[in-house]
PDB file of N, CA and C in Angstrom:
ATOM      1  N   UNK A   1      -4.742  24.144  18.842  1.00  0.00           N
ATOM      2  CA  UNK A   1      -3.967  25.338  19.105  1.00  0.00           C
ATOM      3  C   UNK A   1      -3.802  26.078  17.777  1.00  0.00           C
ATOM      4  N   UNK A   2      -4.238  27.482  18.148  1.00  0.00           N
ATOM      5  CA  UNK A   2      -3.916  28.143  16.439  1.00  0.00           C
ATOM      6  C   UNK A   2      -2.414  28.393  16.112  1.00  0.00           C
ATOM      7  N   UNK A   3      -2.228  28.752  15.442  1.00  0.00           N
ATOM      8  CA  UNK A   3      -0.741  29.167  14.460  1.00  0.00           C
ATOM      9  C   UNK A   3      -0.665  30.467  15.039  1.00  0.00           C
ATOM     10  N   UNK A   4       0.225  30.368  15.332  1.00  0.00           N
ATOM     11  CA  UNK A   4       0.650  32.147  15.887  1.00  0.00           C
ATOM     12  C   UNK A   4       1.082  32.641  14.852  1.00  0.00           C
ATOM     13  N   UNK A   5       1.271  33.622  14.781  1.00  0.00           N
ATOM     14  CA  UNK A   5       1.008  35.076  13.709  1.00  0.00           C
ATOM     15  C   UNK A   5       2.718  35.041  13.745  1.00  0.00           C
ATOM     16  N   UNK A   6       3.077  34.725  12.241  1.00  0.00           N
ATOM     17  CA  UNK A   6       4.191  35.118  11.262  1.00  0.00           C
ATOM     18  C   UNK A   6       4.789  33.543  11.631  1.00  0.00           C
ATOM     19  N   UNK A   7       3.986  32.381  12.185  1.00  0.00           N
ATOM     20  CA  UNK A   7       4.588  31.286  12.102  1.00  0.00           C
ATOM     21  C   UNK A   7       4.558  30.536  10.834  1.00  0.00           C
ATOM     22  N   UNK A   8       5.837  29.490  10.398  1.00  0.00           N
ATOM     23  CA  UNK A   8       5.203  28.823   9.295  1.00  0.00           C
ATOM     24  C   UNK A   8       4.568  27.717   9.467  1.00  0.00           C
ATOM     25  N   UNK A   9       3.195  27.389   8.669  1.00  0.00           N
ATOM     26  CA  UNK A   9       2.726  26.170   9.097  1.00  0.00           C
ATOM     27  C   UNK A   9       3.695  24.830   8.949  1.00  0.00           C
ATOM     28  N   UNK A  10       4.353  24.555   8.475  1.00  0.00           N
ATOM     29  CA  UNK A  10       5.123  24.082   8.583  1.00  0.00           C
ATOM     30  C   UNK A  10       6.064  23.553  10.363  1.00  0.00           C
ATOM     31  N   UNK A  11       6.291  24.470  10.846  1.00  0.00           N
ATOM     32  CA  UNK A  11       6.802  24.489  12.147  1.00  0.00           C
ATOM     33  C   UNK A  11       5.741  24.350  13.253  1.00  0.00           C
ATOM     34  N   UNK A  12       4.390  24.769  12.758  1.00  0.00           N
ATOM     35  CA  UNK A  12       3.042  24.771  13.732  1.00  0.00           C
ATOM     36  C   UNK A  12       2.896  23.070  13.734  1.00  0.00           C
ATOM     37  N   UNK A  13       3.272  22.277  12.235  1.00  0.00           N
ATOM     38  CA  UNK A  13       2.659  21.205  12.884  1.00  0.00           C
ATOM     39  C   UNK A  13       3.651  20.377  13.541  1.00  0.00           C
ATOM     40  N   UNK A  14       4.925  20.739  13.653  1.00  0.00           N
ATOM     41  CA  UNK A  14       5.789  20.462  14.643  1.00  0.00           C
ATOM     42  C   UNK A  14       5.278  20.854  15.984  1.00  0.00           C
ATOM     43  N   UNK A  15       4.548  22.236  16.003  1.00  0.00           N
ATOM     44  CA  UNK A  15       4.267  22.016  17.403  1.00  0.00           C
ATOM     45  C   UNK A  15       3.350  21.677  17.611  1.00  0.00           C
ATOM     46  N   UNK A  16       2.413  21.446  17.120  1.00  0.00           N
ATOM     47  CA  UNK A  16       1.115  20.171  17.177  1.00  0.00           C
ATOM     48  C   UNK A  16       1.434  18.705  17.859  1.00  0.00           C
ATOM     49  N   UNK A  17       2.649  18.446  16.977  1.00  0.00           N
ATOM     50  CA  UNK A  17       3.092  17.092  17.273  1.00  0.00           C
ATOM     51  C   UNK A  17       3.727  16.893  18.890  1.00  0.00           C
ATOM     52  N   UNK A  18       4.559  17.855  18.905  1.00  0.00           N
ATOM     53  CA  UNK A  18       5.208  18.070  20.262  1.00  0.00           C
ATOM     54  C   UNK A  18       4.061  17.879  21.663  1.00  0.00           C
ATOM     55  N   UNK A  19       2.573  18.447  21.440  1.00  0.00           N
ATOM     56  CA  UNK A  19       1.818  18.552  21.926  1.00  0.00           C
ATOM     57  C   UNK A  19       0.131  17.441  22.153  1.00  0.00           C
ATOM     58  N   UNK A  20       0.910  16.296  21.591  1.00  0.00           N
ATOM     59  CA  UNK A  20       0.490  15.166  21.568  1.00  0.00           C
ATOM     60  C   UNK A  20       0.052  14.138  22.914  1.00  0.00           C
ATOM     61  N   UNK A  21      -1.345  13.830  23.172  1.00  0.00           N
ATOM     62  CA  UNK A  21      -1.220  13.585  24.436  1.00  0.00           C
ATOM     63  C   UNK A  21      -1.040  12.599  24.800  1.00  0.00           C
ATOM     64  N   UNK A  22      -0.952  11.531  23.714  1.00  0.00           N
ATOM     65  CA  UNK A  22       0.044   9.772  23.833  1.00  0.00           C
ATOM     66  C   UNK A  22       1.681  10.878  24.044  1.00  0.00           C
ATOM     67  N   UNK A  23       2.305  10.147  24.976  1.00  0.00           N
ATOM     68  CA  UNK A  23       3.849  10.489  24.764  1.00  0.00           C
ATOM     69  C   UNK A  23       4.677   9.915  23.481  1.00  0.00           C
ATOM     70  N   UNK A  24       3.839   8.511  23.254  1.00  0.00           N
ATOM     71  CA  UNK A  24       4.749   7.620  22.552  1.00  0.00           C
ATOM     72  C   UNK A  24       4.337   8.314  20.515  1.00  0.00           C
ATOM     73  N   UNK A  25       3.410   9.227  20.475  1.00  0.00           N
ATOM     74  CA  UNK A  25       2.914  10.312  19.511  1.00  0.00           C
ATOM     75  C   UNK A  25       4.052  11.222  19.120  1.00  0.00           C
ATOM     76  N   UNK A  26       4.638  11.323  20.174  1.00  0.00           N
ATOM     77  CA  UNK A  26       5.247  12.783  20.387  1.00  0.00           C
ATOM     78  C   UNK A  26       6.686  12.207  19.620  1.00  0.00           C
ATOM     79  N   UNK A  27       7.015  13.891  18.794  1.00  0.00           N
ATOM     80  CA  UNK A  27       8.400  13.457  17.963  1.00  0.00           C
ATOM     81  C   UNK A  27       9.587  13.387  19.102  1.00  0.00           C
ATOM     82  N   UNK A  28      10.538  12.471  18.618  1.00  0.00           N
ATOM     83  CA  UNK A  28      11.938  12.370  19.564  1.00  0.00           C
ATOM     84  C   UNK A  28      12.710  13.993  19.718  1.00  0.00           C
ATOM     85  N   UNK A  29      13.641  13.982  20.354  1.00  0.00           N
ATOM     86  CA  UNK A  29      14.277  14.594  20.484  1.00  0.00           C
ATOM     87  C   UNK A  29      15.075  15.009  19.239  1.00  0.00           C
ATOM     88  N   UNK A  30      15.688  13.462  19.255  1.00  0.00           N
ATOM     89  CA  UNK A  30      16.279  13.522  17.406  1.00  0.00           C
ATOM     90  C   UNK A  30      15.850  13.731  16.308  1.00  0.00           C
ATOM     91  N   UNK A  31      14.491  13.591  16.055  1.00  0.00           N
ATOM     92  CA  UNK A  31      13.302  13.825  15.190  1.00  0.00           C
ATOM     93  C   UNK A  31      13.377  14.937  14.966  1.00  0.00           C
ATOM     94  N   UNK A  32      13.388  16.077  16.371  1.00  0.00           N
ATOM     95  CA  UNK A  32      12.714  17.786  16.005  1.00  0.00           C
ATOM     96  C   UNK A  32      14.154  18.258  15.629  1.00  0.00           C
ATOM     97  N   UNK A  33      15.270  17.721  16.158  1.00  0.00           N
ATOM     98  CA  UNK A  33      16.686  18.691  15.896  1.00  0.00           C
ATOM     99  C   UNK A  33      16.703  18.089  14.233  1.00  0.00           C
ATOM    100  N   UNK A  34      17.033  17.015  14.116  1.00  0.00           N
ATOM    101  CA  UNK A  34      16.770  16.734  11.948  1.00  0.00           C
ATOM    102  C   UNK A  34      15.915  17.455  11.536  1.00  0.00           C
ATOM    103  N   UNK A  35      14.432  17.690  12.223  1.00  0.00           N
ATOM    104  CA  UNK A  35      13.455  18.232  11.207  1.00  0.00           C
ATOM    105  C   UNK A  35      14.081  19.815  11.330  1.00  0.00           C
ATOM    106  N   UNK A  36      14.481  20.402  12.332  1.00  0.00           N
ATOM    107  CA  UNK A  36      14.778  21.671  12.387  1.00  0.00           C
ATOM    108  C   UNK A  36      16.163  22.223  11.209  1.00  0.00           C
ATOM    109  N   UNK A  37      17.250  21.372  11.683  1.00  0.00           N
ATOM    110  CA  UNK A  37      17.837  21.243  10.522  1.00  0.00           C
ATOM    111  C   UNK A  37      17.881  21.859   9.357  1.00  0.00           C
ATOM    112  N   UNK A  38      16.929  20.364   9.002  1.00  0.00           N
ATOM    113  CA  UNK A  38      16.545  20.357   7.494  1.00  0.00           C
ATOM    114  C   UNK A  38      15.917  21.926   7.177  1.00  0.00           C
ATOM    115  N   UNK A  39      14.947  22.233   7.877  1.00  0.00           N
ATOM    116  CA  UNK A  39      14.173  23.488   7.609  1.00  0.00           C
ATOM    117  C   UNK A  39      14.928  24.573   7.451  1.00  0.00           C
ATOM    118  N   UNK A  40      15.800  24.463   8.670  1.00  0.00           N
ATOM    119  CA  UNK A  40      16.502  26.109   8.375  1.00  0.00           C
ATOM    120  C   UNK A  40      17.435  25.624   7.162  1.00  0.00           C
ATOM    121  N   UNK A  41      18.056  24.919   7.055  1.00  0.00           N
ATOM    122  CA  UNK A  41      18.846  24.927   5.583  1.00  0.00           C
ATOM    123  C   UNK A  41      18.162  25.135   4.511  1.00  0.00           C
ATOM    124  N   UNK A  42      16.754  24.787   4.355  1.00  0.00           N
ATOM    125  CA  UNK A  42      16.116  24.734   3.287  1.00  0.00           C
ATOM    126  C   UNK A  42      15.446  26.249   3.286  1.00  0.00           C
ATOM    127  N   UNK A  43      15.119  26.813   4.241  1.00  0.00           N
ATOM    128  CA  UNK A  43      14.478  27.981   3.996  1.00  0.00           C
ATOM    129  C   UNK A  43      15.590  29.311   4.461  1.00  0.00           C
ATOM    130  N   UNK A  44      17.122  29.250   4.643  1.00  0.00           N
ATOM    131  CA  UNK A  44      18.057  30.222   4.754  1.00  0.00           C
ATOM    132  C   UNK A  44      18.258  30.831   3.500  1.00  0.00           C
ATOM    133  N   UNK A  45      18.603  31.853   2.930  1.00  0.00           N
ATOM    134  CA  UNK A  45      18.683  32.827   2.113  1.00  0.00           C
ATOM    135  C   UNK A  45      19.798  32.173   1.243  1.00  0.00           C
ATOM    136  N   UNK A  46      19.717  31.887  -0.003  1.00  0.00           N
ATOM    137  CA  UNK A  46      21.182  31.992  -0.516  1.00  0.00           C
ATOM    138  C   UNK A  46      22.464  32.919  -0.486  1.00  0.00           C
ATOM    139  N   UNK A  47      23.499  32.427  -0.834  1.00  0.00           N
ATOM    140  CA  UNK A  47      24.643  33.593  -0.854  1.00  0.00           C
ATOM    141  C   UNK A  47      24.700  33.977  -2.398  1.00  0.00           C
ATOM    142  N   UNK A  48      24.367  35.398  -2.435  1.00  0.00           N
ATOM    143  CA  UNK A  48      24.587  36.371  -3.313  1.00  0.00           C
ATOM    144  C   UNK A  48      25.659  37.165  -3.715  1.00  0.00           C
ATOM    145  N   UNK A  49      27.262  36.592  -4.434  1.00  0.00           N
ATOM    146  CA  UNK A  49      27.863  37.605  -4.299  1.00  0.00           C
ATOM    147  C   UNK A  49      27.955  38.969  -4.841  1.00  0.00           C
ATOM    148  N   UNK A  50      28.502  39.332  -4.785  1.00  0.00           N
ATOM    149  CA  UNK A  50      28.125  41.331  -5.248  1.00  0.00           C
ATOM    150  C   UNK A  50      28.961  41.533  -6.421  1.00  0.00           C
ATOM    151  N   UNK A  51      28.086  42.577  -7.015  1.00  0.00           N
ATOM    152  CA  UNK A  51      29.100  42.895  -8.006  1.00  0.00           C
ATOM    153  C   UNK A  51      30.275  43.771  -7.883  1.00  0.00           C
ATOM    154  N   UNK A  52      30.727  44.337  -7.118  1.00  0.00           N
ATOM    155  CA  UNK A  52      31.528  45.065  -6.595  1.00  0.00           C
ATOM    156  C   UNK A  52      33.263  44.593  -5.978  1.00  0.00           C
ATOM    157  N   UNK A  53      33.129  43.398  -6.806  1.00  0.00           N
ATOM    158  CA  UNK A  53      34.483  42.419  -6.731  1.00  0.00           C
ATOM    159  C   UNK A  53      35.408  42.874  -7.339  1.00  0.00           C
TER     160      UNK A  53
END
């Protein structure tokens, strides 16, 4: 399956994995919510405060 357009590979091979045709392949439930997690914390924007304090 290709990478859809503005995905990160990163998350593609999550859905690679998801798409595994052993079941027992396939990430848990608990697996994708940690890996998701982790990702959005790691790739969310820092807080910038302003100079206007």
């Amino acid at each position: 399956m290709p990478c859809p357009q503005g995905c990160p590979e990163s998350l593609h091979e999550l859905m690679k994995l998801c798409w595994k045709k052993d079941p027992d392949e396939r990430p848990t439930f608990e697996y994708i919510q940690s890996f998701l997690e982790d990702y959005f914390t790691a790739t969310e924007p820092q807080y910038q405060p302003g100079d206007n304090l």
